[in-house]
Protein backbone atom coordinates (compact mmCIF):
# COMPACT_ATOMS: atom_id res chain seq x y z
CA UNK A 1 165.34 99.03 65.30
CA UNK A 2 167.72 97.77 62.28
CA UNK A 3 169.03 94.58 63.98
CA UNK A 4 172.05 92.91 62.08
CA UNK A 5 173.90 89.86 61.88
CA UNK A 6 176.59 91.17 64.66
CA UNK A 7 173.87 92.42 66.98
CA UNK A 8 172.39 88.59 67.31
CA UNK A 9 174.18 86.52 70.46
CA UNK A 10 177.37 84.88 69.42
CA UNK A 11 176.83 85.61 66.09
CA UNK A 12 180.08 84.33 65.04
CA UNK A 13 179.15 81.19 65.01
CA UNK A 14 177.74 80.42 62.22
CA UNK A 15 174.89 78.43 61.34
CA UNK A 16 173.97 76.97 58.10
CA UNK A 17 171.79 74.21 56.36
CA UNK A 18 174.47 71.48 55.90
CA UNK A 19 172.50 69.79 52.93
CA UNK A 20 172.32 72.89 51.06
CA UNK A 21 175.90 73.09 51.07
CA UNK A 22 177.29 69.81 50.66
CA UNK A 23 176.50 69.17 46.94
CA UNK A 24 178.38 71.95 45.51
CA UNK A 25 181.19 72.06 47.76
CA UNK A 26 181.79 68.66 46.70
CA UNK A 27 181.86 70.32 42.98
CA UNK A 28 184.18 72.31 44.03
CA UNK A 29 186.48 70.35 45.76
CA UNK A 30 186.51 68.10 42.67
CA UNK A 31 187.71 71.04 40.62
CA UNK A 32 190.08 71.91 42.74
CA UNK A 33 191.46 68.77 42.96
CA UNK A 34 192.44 68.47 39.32
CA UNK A 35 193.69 72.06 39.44
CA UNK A 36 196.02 71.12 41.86
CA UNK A 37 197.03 68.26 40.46
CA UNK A 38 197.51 69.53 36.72
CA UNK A 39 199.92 72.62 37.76
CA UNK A 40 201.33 70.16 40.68
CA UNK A 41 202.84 68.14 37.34
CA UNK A 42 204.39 71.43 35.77
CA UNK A 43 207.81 72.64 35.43
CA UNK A 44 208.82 75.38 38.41
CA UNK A 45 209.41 78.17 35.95
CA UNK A 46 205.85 77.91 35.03
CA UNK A 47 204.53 77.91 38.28
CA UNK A 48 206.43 80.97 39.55
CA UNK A 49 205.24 82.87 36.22
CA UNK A 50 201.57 81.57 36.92
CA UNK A 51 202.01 82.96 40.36
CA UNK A 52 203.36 86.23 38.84
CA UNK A 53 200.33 86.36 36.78
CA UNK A 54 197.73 84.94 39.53
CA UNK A 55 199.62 87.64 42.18
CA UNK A 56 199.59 90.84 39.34
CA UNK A 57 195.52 90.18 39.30
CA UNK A 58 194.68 89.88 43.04
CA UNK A 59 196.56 93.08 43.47
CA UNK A 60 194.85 94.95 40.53
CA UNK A 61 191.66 93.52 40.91
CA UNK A 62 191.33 93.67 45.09
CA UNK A 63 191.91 97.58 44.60
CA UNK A 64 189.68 97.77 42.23
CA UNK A 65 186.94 96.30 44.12
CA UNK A 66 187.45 99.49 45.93
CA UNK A 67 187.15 101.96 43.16
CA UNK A 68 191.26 102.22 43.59
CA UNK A 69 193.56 101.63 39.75
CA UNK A 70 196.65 100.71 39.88
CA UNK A 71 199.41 101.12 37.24
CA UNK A 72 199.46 97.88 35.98
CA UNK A 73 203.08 98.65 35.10
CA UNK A 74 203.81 99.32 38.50
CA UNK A 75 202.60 96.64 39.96
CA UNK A 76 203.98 94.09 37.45
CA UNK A 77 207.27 95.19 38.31
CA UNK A 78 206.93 95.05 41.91
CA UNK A 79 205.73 91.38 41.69
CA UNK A 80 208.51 90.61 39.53
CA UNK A 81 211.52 92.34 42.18
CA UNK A 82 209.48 90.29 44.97
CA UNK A 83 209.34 86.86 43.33
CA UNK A 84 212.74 87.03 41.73
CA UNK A 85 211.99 87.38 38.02
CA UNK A 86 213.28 89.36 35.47
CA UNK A 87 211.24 92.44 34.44
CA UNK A 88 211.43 93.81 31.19
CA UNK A 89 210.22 96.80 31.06
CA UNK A 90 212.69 99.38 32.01
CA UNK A 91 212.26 103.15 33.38
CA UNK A 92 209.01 101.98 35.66
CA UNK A 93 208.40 104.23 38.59
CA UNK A 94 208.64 102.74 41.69
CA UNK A 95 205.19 103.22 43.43
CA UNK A 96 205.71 102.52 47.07
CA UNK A 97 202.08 101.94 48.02
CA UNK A 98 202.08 99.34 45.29
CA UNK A 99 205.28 97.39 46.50
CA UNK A 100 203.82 97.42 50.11
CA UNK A 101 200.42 96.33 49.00
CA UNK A 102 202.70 93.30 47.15
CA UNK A 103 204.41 92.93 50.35
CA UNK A 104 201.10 92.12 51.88
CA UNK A 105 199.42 89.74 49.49
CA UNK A 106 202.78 87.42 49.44
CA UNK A 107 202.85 87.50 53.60
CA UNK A 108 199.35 85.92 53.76
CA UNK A 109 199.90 83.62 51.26
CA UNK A 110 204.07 82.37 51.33
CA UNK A 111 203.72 83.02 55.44
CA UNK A 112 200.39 80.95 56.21
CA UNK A 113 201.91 78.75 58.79
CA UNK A 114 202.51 82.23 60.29
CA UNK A 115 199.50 82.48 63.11
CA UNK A 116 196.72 85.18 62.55
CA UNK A 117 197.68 88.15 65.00
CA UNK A 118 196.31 91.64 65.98
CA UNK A 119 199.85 92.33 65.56
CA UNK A 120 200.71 90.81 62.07
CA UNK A 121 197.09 92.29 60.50
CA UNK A 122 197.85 95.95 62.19
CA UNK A 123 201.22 95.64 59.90
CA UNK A 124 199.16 94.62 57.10
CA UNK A 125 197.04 98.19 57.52
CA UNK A 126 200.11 99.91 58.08
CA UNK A 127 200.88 98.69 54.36
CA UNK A 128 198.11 99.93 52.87
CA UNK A 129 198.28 103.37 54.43
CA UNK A 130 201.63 103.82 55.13
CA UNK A 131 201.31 107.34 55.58
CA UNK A 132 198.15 107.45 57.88
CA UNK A 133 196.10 108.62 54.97
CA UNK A 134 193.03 107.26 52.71
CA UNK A 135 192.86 109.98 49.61
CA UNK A 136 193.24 112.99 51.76
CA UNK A 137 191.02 111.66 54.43
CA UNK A 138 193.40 111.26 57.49
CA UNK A 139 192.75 108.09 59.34
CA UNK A 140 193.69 105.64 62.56
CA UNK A 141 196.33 103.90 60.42
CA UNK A 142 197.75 99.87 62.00
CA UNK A 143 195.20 100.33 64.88
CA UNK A 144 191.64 99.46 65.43
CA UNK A 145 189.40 101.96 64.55
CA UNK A 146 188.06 104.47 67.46
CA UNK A 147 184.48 105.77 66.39
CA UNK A 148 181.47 104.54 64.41
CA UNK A 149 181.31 103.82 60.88
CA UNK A 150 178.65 102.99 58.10
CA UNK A 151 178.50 101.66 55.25
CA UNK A 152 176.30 104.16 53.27
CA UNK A 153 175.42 104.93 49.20
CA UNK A 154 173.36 107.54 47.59
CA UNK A 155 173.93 111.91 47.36
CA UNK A 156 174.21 114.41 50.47
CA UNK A 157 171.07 114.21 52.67
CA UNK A 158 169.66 111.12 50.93
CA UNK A 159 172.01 108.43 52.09
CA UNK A 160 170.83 104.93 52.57
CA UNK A 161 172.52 103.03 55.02
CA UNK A 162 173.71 99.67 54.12
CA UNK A 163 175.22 98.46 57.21
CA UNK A 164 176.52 99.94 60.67
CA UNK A 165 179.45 98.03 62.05
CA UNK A 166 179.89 97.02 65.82
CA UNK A 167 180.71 99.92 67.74
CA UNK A 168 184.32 100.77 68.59
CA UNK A 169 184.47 99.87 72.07
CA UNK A 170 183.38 96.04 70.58
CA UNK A 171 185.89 96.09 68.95
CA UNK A 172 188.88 94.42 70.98
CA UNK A 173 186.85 91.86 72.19
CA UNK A 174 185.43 90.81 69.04
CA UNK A 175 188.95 90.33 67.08
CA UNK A 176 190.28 88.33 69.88
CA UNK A 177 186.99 86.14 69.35
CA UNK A 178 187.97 85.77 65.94
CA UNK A 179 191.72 85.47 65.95
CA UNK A 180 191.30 83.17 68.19
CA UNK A 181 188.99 81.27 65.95
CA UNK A 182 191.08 81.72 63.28
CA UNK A 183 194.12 79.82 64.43
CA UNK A 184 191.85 77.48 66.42
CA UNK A 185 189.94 76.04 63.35
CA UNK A 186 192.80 75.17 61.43
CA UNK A 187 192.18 71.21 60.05
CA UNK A 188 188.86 71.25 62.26
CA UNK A 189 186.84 72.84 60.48
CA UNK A 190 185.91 72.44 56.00
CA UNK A 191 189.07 74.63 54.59
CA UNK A 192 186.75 76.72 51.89
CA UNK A 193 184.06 77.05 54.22
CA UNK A 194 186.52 78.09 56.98
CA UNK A 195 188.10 80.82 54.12
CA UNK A 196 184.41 81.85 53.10
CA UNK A 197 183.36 82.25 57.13
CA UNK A 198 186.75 84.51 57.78
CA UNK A 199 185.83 86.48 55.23
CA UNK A 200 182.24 87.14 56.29
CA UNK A 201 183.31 87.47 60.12
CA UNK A 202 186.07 90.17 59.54
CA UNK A 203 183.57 92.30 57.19
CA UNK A 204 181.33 92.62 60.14
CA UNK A 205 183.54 93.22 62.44
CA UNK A 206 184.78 95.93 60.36
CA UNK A 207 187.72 97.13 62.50
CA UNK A 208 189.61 99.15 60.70
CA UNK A 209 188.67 103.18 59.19
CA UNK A 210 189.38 102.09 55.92
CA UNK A 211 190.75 98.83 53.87
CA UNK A 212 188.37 96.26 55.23
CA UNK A 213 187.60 94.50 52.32
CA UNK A 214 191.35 94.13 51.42
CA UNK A 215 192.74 92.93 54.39
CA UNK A 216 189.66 90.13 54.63
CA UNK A 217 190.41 89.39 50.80
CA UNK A 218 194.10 88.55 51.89
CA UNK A 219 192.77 86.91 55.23
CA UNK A 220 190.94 84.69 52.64
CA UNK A 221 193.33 83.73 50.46
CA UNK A 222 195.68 82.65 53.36
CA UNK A 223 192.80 80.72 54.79
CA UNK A 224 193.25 78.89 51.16
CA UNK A 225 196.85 78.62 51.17
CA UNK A 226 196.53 76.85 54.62
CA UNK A 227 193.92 74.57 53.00
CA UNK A 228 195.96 73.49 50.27
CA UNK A 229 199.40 73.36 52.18
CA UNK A 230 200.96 75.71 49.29
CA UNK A 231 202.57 79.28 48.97
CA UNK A 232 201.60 79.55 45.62
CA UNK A 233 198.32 80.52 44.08
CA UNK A 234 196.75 79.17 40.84
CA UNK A 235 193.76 81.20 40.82
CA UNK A 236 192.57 84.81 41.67
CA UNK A 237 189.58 85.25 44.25
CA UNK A 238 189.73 89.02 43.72
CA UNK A 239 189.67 88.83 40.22
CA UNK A 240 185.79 87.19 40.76
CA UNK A 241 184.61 88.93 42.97
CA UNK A 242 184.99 91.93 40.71
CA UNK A 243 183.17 90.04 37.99
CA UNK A 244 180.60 89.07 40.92
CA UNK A 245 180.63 92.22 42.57
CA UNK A 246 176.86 93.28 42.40
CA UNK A 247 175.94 90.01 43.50
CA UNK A 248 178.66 90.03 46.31
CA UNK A 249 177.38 93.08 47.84
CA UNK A 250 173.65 91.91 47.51
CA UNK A 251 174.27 88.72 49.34
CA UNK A 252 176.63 90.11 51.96
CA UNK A 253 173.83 93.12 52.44
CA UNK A 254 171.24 90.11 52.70
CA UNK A 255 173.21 88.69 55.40
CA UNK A 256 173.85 91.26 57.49
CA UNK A 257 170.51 91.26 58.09
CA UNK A 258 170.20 87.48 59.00
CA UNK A 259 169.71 85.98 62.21
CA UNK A 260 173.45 83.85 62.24
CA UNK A 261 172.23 81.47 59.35
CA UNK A 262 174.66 82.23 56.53
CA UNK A 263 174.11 79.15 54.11
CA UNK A 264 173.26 82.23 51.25
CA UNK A 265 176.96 83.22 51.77
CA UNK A 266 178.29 79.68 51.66
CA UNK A 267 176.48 79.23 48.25
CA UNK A 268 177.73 82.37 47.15
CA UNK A 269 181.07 82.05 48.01
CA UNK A 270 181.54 78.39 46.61
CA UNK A 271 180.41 79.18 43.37
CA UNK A 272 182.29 82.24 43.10
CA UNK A 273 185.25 79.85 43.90
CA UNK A 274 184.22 77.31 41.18
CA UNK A 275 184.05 80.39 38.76
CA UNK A 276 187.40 81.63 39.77
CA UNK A 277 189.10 77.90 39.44
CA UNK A 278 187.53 77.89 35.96
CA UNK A 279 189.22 81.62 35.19
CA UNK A 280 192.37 80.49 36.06
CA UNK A 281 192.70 78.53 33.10
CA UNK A 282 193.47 82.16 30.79
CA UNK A 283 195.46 83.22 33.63
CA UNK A 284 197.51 79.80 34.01
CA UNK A 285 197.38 79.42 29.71
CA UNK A 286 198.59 83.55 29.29
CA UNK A 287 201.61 82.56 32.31
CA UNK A 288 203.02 79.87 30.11
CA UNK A 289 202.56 81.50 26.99
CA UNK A 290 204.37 84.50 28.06
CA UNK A 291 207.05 82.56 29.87
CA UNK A 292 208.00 80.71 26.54
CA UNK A 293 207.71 83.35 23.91
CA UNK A 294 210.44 85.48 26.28
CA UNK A 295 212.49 82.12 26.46
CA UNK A 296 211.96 81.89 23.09
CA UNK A 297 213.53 85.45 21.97
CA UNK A 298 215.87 85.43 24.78
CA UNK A 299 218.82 85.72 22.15
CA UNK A 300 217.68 88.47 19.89
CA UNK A 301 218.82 91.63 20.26
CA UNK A 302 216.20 94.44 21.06
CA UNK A 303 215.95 97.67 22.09
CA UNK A 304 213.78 99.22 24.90
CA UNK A 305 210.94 100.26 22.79
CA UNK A 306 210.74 96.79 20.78
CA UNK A 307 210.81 95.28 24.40
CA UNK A 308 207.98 97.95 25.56
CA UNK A 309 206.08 96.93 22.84
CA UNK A 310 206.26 93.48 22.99
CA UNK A 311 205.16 93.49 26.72
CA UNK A 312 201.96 95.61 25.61
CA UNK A 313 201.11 92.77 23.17
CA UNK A 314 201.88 90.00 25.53
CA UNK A 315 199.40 91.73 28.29
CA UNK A 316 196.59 91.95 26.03
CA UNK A 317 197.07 88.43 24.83
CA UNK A 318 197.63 86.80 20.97
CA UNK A 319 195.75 88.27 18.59
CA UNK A 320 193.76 90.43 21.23
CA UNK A 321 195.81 93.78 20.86
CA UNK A 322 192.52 96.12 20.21
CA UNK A 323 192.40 97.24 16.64
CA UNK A 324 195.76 95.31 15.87
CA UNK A 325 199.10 97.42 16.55
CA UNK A 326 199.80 99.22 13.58
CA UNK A 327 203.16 101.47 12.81
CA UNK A 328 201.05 104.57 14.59
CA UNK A 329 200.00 102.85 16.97
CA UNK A 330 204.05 101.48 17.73
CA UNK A 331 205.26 105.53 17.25
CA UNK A 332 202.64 106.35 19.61
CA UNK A 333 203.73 104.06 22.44
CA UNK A 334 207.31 104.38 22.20
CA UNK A 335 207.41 108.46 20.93
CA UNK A 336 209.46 107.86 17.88
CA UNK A 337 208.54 108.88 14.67
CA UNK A 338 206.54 106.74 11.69
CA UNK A 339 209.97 106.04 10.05
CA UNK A 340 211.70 105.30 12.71
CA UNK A 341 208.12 102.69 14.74
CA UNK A 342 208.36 100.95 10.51
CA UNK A 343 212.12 100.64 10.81
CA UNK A 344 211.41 98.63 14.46
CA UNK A 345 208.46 96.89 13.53
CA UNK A 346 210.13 95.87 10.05
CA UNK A 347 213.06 94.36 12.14
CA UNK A 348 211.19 92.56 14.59
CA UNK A 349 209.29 91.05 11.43
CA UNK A 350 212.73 89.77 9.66
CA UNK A 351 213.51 88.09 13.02
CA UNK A 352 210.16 86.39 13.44
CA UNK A 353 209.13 88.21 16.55
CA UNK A 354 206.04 89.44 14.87
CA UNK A 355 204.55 88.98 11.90
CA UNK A 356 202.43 91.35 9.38
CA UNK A 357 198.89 91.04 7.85
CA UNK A 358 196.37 93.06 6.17
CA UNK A 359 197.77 95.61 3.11
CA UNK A 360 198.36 99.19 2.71
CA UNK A 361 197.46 101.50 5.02
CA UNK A 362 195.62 98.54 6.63
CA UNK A 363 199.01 96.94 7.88
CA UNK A 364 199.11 95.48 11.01
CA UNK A 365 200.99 93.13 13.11
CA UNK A 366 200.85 90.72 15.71
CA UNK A 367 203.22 88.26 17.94
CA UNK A 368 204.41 85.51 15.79
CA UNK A 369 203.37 82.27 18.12
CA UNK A 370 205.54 80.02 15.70
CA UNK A 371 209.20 79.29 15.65
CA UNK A 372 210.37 81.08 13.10
């Protein structure tokens, strides 16, 4: 019989090859150190739009993971009402699911010195099905889960079973085991190799029908809050993992069928952590760009399609707006009419918002990164 890592006696705690670790998490406690440090020295504008930013991809990206999209729109206007910024783009419809999801991801993080709690992560499922459904499955929504449940790929009839989670009636006992762990380990225990454990540990546990993976994403990233003492993130986990995900679910599929020895997992995960400190730097760089440019028009009088449009070009990044944004491509967007997306663009050009290259029919423009 199939035995996995759950099944093995007090198989949450871990064992690893201490060696085999040490090197790189040194690595990446060195990189994390100067990340700190350099956004530590920035103005706090910067670091609440670099939170904005960092915040927008863990929600985007964590669904995803999932096979879930998000409006992007949505959800960028949900992080701005939470963290107190201004939003520019007007008319955006409120998506409830997104806002709670928000609502989530900022508890774990701004509430870390908030203890773990059956309570606290039941309200955390509530938020992601707040209406007891999962597509048009219905499901055991801010409870633990009450039958079996695998995790399974392939068609109808040729299934192959990836992992079967500790049965229901487990289930009480093994959360309080880990809870309890949770809160216990605090400052005892290496603070990315405590976040990287969590992880691992409430994956197998599985307790929930549905949302797993998010919930131990957020777990994790409130493990690193509480390892680096701040309510603000500089770097997306989620957004790595989905670069990593093939190798994510080979490892974890590896170690569910260890015998307690994880140190594949802690290799795995501190890399993936190194890779998403490195990322950040776009994220952190595309923040402060887009904070000053805004500063930087703040004055200049625009309507709601200019501002639409400007948003689009600022998302995509300088001079990354695919195919350039031509006048169709401006009429499209904002459903106005050739004349009236040249008239707009023209106007924006004369007040050095954007600026035109190419000729002819060839015309395009981009975000003037200059003062005019």
């Amino acid at each position: 019989m199939k035995k996995y890592l759950w099944q093995s006696q007090d198989w949450q705690n871990f064992k690893y090859d201490k060696e085999a670790v040490s090197g790189i998490l040194s690595k990446a406690r060195f990189i994390q150190g100067k990340l700190l440090g350099r956004v530590s020295a920035l103005d706090i504008k910067f670091q609440t739009e670099a939170q904005s930013e960092i915040l927008i991809e863990e929600a985007v990206k964590t669904s995803k993971i999932e096979g879930l999209e998000l409006n992007i729109e949505s959800v960028r206007s949900s992080v701005a009402q939470k963290l107190g910024l201004v939003h520019t783009g007007a008319g955006v419809k409120v998506d409830k699911n997104i806002e709670y999801l928000v609502d989530l991801l900022v508890d774990a993080v701004n509430n870390y010195n908030t203890p773990l709690s059956l309570q606290r992560l039941n309200g955390w499922h509530a938020a992601l099905f707040p209406l007891g459904y999962s597509g048009f499955r219905k499901i055991v929504a801010a409870d633990l889960r009450k039958d079996k449940i695998y995790v399974v790929s392939g068609m109808s009839g040729k299934e192959k079973i990836h992992f079967e989670a500790p049965p229901a009636e487990n289930l009480t006992a093994e959360m309080t085991k880990f809870i309890d762990w949770f809160n216990g380990s605090l400052g005892k225990e290496d603070g990315v190799l405590r976040a990287a454990a969590a992880a691992l540990k409430f994956v197998t546990i599985h307790p929930y029908e549905d949302g797993n993976g998010r919930i131990s994403r957020a777990i994790t990233d409130m493990a690193m809050a509480q390892d680096e003492e701040k309510s603000v993130r500089f770097y997306s986990l989620s957004a790595q993992i989905l670069k990593e995900r093939k190798e994510y679910y080979r490892v974890l599929e590896e170690v569910q069928n260890s015998k307690i020895d994880i140190t594949v997992w802690y290799e795995w995960f501190i890399n993936m952590f190194i890779n998403a400190i490195k990322s950040s730097d776009d994220i952190i760089s595309s923040a402060f760009f887009k904070a000053s440019f805004w500063n930087k028009i703040k004055e200049i009088p625009l309507n709601e399609r200019q501002i639409k449009v400007i948003k689009k070009l600022l998302d995509a990044g300088l001079g990354n707006f695919s195919g350039g944004l031509s006048t169709g491509k401006y009429a499209a967007m904002t459903k106005v009419s050739t004349q009236t997306a040249f008239r707009e663009l023209k106007d924006m050009s004369d007040k050095g918002i954007v600026k035109q290259y190419g000729h002819g029919r060839s015309v395009r423009y981009e975000l003037n990164s200059k003062e005019k």
